[in-house]
C-alpha atoms as a PDB file:
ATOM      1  CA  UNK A   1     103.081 101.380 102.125  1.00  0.00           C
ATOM      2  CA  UNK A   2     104.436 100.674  98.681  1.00  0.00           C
ATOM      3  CA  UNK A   3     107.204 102.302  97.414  1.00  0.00           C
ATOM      4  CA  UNK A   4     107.832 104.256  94.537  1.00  0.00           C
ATOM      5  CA  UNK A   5     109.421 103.158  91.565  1.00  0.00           C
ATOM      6  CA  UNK A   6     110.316 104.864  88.343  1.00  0.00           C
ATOM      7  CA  UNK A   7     108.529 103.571  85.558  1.00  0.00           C
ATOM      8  CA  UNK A   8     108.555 105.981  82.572  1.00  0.00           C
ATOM      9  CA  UNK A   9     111.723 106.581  80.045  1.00  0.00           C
ATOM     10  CA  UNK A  10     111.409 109.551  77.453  1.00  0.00           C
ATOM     11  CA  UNK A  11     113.804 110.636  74.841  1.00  0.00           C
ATOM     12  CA  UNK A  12     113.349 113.337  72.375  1.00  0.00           C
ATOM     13  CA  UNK A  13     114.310 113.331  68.456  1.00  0.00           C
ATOM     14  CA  UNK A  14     116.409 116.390  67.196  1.00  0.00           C
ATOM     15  CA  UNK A  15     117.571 116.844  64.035  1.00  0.00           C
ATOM     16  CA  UNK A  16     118.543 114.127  62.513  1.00  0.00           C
ATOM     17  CA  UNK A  17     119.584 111.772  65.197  1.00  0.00           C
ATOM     18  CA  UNK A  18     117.844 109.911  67.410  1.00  0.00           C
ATOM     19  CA  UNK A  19     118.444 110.764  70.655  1.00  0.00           C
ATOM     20  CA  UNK A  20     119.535 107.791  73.067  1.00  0.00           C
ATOM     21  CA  UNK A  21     119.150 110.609  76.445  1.00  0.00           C
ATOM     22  CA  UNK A  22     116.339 108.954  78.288  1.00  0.00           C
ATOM     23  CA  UNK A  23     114.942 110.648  81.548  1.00  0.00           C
ATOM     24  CA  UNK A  24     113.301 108.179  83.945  1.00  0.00           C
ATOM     25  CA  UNK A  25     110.129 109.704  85.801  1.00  0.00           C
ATOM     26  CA  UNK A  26     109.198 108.604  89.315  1.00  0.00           C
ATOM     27  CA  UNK A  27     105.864 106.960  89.392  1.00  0.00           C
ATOM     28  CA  UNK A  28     104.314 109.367  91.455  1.00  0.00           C
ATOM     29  CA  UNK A  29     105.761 112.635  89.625  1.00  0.00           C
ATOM     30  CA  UNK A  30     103.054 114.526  88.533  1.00  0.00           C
ATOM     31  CA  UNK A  31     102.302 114.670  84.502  1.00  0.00           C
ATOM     32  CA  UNK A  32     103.812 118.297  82.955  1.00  0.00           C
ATOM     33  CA  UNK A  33     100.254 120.467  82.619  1.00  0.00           C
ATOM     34  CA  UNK A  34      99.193 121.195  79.139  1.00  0.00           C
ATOM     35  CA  UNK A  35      98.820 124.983  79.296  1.00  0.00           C
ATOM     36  CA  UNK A  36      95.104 126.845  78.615  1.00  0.00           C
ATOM     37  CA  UNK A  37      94.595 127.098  74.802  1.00  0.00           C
ATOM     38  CA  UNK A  38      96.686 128.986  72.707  1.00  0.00           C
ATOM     39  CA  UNK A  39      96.644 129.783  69.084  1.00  0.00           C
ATOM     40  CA  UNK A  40      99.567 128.113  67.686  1.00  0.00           C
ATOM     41  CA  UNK A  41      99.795 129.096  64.175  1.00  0.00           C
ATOM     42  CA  UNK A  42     101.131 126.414  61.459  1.00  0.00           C
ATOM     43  CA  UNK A  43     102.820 128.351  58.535  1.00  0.00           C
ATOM     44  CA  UNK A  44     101.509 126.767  55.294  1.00  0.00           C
ATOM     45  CA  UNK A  45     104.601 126.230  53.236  1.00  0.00           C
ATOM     46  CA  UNK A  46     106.316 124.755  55.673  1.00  0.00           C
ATOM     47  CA  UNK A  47     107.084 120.444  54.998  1.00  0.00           C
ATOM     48  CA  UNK A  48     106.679 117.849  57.497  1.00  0.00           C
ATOM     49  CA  UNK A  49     110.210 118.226  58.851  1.00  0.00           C
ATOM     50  CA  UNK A  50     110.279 121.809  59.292  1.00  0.00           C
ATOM     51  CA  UNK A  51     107.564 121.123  61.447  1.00  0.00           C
ATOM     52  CA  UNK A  52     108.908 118.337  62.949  1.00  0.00           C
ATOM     53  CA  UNK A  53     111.869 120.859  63.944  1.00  0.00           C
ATOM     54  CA  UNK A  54     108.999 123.526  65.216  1.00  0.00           C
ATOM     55  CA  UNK A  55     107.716 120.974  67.425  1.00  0.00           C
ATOM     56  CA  UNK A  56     110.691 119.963  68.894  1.00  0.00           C
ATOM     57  CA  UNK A  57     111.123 123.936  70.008  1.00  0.00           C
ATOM     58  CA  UNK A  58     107.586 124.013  71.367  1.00  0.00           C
ATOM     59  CA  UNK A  59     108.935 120.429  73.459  1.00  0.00           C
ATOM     60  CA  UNK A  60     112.020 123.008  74.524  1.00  0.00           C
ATOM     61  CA  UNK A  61     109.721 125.672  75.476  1.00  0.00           C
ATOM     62  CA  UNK A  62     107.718 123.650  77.805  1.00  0.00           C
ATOM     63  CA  UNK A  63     104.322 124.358  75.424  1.00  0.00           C
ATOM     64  CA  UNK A  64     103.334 120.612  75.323  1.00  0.00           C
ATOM     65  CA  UNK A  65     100.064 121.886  73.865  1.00  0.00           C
ATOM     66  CA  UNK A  66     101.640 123.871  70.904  1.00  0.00           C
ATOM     67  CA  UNK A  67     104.290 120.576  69.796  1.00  0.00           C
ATOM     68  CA  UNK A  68     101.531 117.897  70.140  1.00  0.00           C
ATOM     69  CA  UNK A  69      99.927 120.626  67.724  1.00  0.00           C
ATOM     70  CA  UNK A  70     101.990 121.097  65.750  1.00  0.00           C
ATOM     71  CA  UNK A  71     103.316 117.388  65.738  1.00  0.00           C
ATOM     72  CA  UNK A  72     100.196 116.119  64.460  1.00  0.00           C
ATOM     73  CA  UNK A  73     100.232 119.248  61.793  1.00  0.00           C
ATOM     74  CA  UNK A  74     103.195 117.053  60.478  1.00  0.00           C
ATOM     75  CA  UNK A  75     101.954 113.978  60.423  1.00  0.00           C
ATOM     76  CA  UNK A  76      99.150 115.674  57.983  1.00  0.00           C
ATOM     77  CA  UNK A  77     101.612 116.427  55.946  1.00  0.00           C
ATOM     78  CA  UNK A  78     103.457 113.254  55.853  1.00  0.00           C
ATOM     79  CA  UNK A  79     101.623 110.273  57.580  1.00  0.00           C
ATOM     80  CA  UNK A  80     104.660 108.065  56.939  1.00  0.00           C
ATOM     81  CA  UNK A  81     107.431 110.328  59.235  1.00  0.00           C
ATOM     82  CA  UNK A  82     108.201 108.112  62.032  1.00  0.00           C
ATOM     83  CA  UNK A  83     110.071 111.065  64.072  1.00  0.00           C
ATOM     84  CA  UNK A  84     106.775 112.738  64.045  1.00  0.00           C
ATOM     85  CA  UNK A  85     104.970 110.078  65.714  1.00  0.00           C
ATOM     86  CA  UNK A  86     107.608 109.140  68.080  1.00  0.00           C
ATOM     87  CA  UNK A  87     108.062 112.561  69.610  1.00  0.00           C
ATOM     88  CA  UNK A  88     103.856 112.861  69.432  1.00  0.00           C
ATOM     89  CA  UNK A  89     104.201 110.037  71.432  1.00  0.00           C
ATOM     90  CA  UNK A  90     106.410 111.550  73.897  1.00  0.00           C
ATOM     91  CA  UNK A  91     104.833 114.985  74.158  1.00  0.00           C
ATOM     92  CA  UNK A  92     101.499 113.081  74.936  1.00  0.00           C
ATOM     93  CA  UNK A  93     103.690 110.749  77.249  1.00  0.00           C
ATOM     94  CA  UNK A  94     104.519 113.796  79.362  1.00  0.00           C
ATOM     95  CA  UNK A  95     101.217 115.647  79.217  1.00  0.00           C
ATOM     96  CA  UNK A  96      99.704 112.349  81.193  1.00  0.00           C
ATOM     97  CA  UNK A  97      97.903 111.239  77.792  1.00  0.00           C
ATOM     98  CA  UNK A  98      99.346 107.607  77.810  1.00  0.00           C
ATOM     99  CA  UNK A  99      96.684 106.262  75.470  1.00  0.00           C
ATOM    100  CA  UNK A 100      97.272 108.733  72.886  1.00  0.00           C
ATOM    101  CA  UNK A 101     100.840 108.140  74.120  1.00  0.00           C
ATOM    102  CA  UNK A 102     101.189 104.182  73.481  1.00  0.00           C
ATOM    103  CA  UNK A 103      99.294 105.173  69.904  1.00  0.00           C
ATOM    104  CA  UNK A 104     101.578 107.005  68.916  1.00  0.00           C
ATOM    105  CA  UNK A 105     104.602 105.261  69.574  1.00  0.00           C
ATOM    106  CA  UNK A 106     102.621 102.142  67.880  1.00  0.00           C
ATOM    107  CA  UNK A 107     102.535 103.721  64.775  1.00  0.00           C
ATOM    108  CA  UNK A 108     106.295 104.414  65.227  1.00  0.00           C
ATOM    109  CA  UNK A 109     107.085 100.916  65.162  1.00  0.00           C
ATOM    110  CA  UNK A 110     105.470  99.721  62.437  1.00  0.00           C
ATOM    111  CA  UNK A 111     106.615 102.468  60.604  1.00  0.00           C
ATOM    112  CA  UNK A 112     110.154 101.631  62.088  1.00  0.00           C
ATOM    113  CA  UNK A 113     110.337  97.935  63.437  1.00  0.00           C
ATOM    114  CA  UNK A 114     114.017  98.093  64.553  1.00  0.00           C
ATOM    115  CA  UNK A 115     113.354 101.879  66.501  1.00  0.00           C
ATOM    116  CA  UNK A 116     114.229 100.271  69.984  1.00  0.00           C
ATOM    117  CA  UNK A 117     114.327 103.341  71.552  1.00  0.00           C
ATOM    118  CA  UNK A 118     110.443 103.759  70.487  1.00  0.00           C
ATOM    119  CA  UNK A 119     109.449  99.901  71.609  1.00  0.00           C
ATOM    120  CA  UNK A 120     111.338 100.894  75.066  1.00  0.00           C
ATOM    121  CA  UNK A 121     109.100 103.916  75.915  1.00  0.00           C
ATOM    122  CA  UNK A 122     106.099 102.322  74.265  1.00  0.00           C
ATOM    123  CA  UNK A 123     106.605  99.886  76.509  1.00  0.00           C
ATOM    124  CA  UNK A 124     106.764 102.372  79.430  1.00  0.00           C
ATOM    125  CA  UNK A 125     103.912 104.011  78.572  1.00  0.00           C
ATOM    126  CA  UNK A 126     101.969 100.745  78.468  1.00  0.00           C
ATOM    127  CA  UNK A 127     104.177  99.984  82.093  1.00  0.00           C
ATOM    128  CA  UNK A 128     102.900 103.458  83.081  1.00  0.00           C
ATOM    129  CA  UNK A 129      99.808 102.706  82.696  1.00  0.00           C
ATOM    130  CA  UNK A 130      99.067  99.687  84.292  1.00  0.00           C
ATOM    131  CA  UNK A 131      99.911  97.058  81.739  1.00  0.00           C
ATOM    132  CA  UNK A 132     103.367  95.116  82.360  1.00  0.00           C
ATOM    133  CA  UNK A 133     101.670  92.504  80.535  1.00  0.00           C
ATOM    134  CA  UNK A 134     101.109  94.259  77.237  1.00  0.00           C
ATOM    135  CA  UNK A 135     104.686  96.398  78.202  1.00  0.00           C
ATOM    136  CA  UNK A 136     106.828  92.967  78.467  1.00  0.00           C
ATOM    137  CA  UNK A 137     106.950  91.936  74.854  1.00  0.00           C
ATOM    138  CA  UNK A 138     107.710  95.433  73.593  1.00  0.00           C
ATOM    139  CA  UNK A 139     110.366  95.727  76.366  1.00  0.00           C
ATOM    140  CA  UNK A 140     112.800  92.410  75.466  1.00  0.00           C
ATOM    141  CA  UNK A 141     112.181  93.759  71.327  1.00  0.00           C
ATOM    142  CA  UNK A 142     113.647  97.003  72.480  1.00  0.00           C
ATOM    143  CA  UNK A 143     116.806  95.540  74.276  1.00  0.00           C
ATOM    144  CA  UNK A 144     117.301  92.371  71.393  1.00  0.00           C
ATOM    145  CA  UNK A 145     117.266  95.584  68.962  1.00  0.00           C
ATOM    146  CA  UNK A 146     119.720  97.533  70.715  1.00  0.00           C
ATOM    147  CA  UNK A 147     121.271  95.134  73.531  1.00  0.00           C
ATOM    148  CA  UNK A 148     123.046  98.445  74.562  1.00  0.00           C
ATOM    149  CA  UNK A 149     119.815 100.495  75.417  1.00  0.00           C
ATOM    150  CA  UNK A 150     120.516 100.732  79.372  1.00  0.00           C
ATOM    151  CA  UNK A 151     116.689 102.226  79.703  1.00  0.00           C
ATOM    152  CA  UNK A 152     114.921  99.469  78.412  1.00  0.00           C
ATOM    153  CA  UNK A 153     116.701  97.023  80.530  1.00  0.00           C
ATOM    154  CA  UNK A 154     115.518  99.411  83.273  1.00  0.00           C
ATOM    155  CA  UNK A 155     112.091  99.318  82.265  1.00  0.00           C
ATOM    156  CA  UNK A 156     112.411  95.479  81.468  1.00  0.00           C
ATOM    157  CA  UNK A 157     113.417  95.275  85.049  1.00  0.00           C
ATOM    158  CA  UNK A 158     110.065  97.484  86.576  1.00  0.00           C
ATOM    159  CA  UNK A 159     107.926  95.740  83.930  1.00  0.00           C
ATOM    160  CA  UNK A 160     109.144  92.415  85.616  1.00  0.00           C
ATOM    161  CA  UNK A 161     109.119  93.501  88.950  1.00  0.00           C
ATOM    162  CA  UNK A 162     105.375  94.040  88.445  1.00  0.00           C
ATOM    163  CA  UNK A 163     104.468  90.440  87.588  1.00  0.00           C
ATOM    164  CA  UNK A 164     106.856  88.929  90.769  1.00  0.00           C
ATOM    165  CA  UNK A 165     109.356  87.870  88.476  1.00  0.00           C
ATOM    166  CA  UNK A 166     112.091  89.087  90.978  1.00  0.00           C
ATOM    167  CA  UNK A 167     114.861  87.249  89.088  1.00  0.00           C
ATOM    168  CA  UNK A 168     114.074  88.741  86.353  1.00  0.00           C
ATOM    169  CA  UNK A 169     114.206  91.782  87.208  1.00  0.00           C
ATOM    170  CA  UNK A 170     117.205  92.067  89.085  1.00  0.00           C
ATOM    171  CA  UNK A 171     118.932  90.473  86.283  1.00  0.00           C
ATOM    172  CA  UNK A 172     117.099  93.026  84.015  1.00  0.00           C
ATOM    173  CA  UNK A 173     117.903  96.104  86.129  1.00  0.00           C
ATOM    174  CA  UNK A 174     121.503  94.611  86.713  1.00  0.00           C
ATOM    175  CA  UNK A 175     122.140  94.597  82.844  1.00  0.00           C
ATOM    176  CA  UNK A 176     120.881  98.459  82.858  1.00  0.00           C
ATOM    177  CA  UNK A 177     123.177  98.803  85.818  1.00  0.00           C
ATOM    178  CA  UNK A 178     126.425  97.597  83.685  1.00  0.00           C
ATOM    179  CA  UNK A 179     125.451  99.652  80.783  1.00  0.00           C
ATOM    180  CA  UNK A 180     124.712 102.614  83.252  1.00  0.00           C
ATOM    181  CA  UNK A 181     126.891 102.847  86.508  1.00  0.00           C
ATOM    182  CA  UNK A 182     125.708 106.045  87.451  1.00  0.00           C
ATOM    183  CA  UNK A 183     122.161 105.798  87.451  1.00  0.00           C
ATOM    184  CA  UNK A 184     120.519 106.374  90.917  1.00  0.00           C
ATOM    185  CA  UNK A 185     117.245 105.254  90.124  1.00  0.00           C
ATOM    186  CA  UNK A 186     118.384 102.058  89.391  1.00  0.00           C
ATOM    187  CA  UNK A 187     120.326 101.235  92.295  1.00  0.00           C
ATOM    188  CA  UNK A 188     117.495 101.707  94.198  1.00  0.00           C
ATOM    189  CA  UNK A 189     115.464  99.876  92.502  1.00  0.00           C
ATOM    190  CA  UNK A 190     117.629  97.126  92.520  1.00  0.00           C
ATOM    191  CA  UNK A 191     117.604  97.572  96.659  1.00  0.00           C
ATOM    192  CA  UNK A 192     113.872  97.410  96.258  1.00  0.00           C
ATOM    193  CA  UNK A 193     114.123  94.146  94.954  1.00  0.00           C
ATOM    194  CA  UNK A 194     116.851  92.603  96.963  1.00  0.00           C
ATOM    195  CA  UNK A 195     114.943  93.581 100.359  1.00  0.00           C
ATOM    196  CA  UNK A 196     111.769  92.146  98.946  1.00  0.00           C
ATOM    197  CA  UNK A 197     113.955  88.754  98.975  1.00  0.00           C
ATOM    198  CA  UNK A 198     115.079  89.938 102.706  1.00  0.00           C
ATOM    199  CA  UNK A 199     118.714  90.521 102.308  1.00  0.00           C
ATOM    200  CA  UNK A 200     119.044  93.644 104.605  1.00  0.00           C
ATOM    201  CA  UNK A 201     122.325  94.459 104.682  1.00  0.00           C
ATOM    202  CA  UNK A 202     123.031  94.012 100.599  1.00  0.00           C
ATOM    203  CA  UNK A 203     119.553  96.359 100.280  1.00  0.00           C
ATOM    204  CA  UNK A 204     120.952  99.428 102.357  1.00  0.00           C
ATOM    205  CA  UNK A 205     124.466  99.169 101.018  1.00  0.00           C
ATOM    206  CA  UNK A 206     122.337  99.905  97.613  1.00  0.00           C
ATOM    207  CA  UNK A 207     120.278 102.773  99.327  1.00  0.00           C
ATOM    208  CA  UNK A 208     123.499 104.536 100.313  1.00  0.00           C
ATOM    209  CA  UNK A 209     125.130 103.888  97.113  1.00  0.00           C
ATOM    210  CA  UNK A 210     121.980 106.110  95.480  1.00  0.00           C
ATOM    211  CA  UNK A 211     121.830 108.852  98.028  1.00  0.00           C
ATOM    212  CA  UNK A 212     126.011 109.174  97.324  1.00  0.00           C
ATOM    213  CA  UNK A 213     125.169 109.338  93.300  1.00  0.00           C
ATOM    214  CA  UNK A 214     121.777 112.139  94.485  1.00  0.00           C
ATOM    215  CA  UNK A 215     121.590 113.167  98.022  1.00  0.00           C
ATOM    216  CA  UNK A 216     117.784 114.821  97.189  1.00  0.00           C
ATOM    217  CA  UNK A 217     116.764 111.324  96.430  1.00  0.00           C
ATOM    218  CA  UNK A 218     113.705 111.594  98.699  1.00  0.00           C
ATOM    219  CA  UNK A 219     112.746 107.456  98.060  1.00  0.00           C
ATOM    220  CA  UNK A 220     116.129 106.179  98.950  1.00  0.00           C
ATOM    221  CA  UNK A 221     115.760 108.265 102.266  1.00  0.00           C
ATOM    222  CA  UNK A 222     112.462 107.061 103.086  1.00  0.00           C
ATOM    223  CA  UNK A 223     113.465 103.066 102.714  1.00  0.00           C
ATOM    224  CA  UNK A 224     116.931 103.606 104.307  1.00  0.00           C
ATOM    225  CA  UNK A 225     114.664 105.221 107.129  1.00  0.00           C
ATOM    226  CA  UNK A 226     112.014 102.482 106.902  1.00  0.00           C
ATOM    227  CA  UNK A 227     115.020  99.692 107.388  1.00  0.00           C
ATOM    228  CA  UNK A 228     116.710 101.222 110.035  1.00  0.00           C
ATOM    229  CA  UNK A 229     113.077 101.118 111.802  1.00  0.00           C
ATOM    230  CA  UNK A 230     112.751  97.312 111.517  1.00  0.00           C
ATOM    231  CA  UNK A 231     116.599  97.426 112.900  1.00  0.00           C
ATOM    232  CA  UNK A 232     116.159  99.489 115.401  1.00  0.00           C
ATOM    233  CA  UNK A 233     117.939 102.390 114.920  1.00  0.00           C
ATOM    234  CA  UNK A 234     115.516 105.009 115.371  1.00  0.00           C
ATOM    235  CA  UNK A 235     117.456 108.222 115.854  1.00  0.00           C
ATOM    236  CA  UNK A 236     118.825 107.072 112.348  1.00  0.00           C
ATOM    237  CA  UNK A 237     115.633 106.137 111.192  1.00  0.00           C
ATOM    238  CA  UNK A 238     114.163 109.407 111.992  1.00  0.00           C
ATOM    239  CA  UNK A 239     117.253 111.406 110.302  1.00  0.00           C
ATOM    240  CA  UNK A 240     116.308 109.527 107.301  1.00  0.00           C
ATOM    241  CA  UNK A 241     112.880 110.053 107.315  1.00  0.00           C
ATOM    242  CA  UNK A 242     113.451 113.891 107.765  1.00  0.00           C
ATOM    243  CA  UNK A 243     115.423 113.698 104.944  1.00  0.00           C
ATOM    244  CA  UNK A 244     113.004 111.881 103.007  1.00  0.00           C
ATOM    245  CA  UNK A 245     110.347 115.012 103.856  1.00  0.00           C
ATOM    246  CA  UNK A 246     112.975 117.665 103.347  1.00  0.00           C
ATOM    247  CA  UNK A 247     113.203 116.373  99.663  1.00  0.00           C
ATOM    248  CA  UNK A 248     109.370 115.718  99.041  1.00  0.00           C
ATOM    249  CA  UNK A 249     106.995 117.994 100.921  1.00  0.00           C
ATOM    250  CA  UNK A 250     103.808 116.143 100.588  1.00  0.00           C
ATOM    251  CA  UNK A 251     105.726 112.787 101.159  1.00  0.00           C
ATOM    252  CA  UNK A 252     102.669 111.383 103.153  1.00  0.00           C
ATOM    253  CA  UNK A 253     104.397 107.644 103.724  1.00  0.00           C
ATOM    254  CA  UNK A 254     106.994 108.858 105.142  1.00  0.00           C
ATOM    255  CA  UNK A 255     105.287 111.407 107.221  1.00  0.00           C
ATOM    256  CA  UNK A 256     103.205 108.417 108.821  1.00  0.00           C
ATOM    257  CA  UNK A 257     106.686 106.455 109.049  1.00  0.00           C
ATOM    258  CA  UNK A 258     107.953 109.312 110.606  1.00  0.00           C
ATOM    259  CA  UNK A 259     105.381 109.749 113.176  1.00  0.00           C
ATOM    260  CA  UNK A 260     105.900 105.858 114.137  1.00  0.00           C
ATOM    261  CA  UNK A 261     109.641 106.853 114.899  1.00  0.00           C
ATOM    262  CA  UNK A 262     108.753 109.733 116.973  1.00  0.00           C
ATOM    263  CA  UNK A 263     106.067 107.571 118.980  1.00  0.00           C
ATOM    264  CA  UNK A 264     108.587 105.464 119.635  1.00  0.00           C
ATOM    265  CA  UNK A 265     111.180 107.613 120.698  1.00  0.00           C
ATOM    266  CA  UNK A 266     108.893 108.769 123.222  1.00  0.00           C
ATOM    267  CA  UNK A 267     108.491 111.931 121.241  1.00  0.00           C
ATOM    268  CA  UNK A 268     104.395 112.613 121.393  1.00  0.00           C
ATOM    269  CA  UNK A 269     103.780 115.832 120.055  1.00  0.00           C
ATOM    270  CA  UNK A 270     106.128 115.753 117.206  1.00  0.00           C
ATOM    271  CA  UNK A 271     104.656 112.190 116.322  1.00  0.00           C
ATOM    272  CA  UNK A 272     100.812 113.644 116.574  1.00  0.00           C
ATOM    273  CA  UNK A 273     102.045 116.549 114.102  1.00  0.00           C
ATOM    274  CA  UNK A 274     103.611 114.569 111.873  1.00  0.00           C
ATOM    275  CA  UNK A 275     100.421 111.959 111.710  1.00  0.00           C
ATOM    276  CA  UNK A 276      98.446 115.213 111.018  1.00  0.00           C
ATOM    277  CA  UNK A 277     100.484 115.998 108.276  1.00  0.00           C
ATOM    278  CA  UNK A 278     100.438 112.422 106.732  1.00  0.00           C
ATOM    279  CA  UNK A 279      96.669 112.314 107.338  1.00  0.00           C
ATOM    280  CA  UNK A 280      96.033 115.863 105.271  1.00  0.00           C
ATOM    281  CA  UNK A 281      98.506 114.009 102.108  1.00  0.00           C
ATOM    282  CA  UNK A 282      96.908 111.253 102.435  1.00  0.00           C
ATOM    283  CA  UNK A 283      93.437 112.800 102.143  1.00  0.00           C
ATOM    284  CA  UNK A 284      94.413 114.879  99.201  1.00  0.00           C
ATOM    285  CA  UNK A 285      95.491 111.454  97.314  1.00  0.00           C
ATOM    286  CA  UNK A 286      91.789 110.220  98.278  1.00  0.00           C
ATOM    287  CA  UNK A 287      94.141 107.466 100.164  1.00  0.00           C
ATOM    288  CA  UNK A 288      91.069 106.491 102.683  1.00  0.00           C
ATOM    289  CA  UNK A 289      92.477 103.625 104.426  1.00  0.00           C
ATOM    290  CA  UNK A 290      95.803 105.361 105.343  1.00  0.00           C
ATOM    291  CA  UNK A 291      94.049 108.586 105.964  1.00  0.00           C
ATOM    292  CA  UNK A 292      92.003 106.319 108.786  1.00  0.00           C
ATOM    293  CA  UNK A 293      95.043 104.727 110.213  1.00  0.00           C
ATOM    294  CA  UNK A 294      96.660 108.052 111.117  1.00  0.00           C
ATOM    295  CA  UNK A 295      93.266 109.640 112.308  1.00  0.00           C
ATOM    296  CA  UNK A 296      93.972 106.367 114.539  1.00  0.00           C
ATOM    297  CA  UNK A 297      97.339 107.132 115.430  1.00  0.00           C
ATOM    298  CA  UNK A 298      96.505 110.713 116.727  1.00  0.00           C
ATOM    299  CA  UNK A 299      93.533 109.493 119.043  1.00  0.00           C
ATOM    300  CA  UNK A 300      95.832 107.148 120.607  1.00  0.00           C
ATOM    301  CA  UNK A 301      98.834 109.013 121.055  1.00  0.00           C
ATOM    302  CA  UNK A 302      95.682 112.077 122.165  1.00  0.00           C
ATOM    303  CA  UNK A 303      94.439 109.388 124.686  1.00  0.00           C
ATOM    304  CA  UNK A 304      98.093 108.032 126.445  1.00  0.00           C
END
């Protein structure tokens, strides 16, 4: 089972300051639905950046369909207004549009080749979609632009985690760290990394220092869980994993980690119900092989 990192940062461009407010997005969040079609009227006389302001309410609103509208309305009007493209980018970004995303946010750096906040979620996007190689370069411009951009460090750090360059990374997500004390997601991302090089005890003191900064944080309960497992400690284990479905309904991992814990505490029909459960999550993600291997689970704990 891998886990879940975060890979995408978006900021959003009001007024006239760039914003440096970046929220990082789980992997597996689900993209923001553009709503059915809607007229979205574009008044005539307004200019680019009136638009641009329009946009930005539509963003506010939640009508992704209505400021990618009316984004592109601006661009019309002025193809060279970098804040158009940039939040175009974003409001594709979160729509689930990445290649219209990491188009946009192209033409915002070459319209603007020292916006590091625009090579950092380019970069993201490109991470988001599958392409650390292609999201690398764009990641170390963002962070020699603005060395103090703690989100591109973080993707830097994702970006290298994806290519095995664990050093990297840690010393990547470590930087963000500095810059950003208080940032859950990277703390446990960071404990990620340092169990992948097998240091136990330094990975869980990271876990709990994430769960202290956001109890809800279903991930961080799910690999706490998993570790205390391989320890062990299954009564803890199964708190954590409990925790870890409390926070994420359809959490199918650690429904099927869960259902290991039970079966070992001797616990048969919570474990077959909790296999169940990972099995119908695991179906709906069209997750075959795991769907299988708790179909197996049940007919063995069925059969004993």
């Amino acid at each position: 089972m891998k886990p879940v990192l975060a890979a995408l940062a978006l900021g959003l461009f009001v007024g006239n300051v760039w914003s440096d407010l970046a929220i990082a997005q789980n992997r597996n969040q689900p993209a923001q639905k553009i709503k059915p079609q809607q007229q979205v009227i574009i008044p005539p006389n307004e200019t680019a950046d009136q638009l641009l302001e329009r946009g930005n309410a539509y963003v506010r609103l939640g009508n992704l369909e209505g400021a990618i509208v009316v984004f592109r309305a601006a661009i019309r009007k002025n193809p060279e207004l970098t804040a158009a493209y940039y939040n175009l980018g974003l409001a594709y970004a979160q729509a689930g549009k990445l290649k219209e995303a990491i188009y946009s946010f192209q033409r915002a750096t070459r319209l603007d080749p020292k916006f590091a906040i625009a090579f950092s979620n380019l970069g993201a996007a490109q991470l988001q979609s599958g392409d650390a190689t292609q999201a690398i370069p764009n990641l170390r411009r963002a962070v020699s632009l603005d060395p103090k951009l703690a989100v591109a460090y973080y993707n830097l750090g994702l970006a290298l985690k994806e290519k095995k360059d664990l050093n990297g990374a840690i010393a990547a997500l470590n930087q963000a760290l500095q810059l950003n004390p208080q940032s859950s997601e990277t703390i446990y991302n960071l404990g990620l990394l340092i169990q992948t090089q097998g240091n136990i005890p330094k990975a869980t003191a990271y876990y709990n220092k994430a769960l202290q900064l956001n109890p809800e944080y279903a991930e961080a309960h799910y690999n706490l869980g998993a570790v205390f497992l391989i320890q062990g400690e299954t009564e803890k284990a199964i708190a954590q994993l409990r925790n870890a479905v409390k926070f994420r309904q359809e959490y199918a991992e650690a429904l099927y980690t869960l259902g290991v814990a039970q079966s070992r505490m001797g616990q048969k029909q919570e474990a077959i119900q909790s296999f169940i459960q990972a099995q119908a999550y695991f179906n709906q993600q069209k997750n075959t092989q795991w769907a299988q291997q708790s179909d197996r689970q049940i007919k063995k704990l069925r059969n004993s």
